[in-house]
N, C-alpha and C. Protein backbone atom coordinates (compact mmCIF):
# COMPACT_ATOMS: atom_id res chain seq x y z
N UNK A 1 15.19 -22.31 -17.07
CA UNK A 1 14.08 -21.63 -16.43
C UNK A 1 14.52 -21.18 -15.03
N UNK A 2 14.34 -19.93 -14.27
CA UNK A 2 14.43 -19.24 -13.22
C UNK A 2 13.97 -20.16 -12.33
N UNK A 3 14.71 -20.59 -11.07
CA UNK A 3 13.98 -21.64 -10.06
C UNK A 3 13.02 -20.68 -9.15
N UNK A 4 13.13 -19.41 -9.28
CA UNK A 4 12.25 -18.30 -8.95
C UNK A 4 11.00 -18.28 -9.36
N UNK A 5 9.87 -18.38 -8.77
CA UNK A 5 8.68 -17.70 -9.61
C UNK A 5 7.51 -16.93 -8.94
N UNK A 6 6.71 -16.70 -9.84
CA UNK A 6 5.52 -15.32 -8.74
C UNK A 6 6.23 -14.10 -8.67
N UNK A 7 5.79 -13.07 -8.13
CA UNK A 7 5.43 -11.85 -8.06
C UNK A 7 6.89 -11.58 -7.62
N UNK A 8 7.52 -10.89 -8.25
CA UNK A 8 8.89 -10.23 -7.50
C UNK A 8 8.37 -9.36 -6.62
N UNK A 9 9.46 -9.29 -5.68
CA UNK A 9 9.27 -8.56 -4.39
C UNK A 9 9.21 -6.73 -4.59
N UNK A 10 8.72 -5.92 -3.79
CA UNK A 10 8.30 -4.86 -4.09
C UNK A 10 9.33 -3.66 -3.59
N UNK A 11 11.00 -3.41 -3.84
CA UNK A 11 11.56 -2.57 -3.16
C UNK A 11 12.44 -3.68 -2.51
N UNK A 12 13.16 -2.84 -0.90
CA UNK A 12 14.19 -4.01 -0.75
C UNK A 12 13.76 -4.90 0.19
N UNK A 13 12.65 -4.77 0.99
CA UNK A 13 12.27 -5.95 1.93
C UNK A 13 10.85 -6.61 1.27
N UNK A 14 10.65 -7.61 1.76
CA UNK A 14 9.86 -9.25 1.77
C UNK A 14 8.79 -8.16 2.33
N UNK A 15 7.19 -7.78 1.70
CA UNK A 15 6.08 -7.82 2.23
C UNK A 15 5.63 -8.64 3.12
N UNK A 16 5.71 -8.85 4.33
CA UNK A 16 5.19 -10.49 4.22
C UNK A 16 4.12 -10.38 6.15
N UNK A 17 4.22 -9.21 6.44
CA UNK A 17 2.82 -8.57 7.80
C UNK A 17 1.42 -8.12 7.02
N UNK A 18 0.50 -8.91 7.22
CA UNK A 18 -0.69 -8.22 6.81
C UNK A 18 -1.40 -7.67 8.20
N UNK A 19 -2.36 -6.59 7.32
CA UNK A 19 -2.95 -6.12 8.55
C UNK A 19 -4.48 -5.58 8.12
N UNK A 20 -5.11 -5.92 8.78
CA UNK A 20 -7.11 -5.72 8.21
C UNK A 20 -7.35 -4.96 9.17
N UNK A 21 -8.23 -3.41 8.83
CA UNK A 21 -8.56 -2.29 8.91
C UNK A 21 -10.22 -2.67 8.82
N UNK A 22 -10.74 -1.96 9.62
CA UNK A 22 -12.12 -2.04 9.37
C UNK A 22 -12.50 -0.33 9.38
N UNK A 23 -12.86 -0.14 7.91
CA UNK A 23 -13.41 0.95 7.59
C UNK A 23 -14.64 1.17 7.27
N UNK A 24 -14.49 2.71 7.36
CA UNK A 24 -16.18 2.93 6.95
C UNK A 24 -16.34 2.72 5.20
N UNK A 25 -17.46 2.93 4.76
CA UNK A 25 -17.57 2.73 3.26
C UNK A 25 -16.76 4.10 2.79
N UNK A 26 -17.23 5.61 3.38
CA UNK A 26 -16.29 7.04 2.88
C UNK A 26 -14.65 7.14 3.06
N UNK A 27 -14.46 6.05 4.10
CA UNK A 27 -12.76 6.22 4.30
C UNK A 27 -12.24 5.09 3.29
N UNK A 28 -13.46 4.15 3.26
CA UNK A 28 -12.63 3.37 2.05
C UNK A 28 -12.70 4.14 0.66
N UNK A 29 -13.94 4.54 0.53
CA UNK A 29 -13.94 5.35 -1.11
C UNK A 29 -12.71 6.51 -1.52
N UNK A 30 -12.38 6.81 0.11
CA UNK A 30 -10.76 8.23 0.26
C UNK A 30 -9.99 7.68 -0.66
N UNK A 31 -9.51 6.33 0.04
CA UNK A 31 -7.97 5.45 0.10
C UNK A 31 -8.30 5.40 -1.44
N UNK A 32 -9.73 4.82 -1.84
CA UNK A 32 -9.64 4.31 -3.69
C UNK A 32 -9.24 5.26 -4.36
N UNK A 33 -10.04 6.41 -3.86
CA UNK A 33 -9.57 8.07 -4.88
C UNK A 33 -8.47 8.18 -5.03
N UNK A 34 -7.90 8.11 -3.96
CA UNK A 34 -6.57 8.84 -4.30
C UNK A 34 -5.66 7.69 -4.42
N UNK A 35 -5.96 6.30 -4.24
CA UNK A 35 -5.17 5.47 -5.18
C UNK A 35 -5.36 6.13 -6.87
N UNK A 36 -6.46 5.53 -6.77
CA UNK A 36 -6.36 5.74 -8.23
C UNK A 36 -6.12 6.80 -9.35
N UNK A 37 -5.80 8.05 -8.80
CA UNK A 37 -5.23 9.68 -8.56
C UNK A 37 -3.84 9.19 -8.94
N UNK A 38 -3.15 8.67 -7.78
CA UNK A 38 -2.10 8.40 -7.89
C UNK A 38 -1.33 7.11 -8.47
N UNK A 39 -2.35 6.58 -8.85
CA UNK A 39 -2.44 5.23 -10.16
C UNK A 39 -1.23 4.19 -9.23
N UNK A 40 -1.29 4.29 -7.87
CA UNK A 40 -1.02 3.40 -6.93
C UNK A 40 -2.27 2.23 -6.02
N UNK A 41 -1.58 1.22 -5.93
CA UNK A 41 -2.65 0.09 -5.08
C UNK A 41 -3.06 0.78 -4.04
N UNK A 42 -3.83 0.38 -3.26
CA UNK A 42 -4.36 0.74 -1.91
C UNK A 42 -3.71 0.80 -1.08
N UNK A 43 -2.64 -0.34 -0.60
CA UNK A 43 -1.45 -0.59 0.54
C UNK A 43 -0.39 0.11 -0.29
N UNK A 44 -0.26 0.63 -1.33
CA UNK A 44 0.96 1.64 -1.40
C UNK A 44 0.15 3.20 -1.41
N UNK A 45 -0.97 3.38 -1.33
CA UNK A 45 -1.01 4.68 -0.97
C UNK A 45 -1.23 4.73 0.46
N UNK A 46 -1.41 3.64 1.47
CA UNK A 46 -1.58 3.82 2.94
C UNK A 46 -0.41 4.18 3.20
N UNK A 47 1.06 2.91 3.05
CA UNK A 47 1.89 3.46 3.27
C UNK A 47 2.86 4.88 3.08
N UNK A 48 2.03 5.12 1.79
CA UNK A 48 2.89 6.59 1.25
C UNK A 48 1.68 7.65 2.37
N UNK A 49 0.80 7.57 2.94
CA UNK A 49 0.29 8.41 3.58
C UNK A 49 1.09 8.21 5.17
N UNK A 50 1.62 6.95 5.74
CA UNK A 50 2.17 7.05 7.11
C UNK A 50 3.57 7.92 6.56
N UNK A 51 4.01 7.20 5.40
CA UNK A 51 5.88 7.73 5.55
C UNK A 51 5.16 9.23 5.15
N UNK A 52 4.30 9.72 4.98
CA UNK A 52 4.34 11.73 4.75
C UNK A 52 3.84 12.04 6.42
N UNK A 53 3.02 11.12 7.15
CA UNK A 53 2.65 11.35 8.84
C UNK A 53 4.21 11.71 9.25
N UNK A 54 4.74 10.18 9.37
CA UNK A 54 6.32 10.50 10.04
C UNK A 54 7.18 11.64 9.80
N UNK A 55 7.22 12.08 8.31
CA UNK A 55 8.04 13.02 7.70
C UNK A 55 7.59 14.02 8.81
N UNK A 56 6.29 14.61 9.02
CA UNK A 56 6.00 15.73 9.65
C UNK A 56 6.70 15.75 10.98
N UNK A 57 6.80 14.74 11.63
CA UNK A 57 7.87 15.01 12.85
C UNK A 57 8.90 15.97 13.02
């Protein structure tokens, strides 16, 4: 048996900073849409919305 267990890690670094947002109910219903649009979790469509912010630099 794997001395490993739980959730493999997501890509090449350790998730491991949380961070709580206080939204409105319409900015949260955004983030769900287009999660679920993009059949991604919530914290991977935030982040895929900063790394397209940065890109614009």
């Amino acid at each position: 048996m794997s001395p490993r267990t739980g959730r493999p890690i997501k890509g090449n670094a350790k998730r491991d900073k949380r961070l709580e947002v206080r939204l409105t109910a319409e900015e949260y219903n955004d983030i769900q849409e287009v999660a679920d649009n993009l059949k991604l979790s919530k914290a991977d469509t935030i982040v895929k919305g900063i790394q397209l912010l940065k890109s614009e630099k």
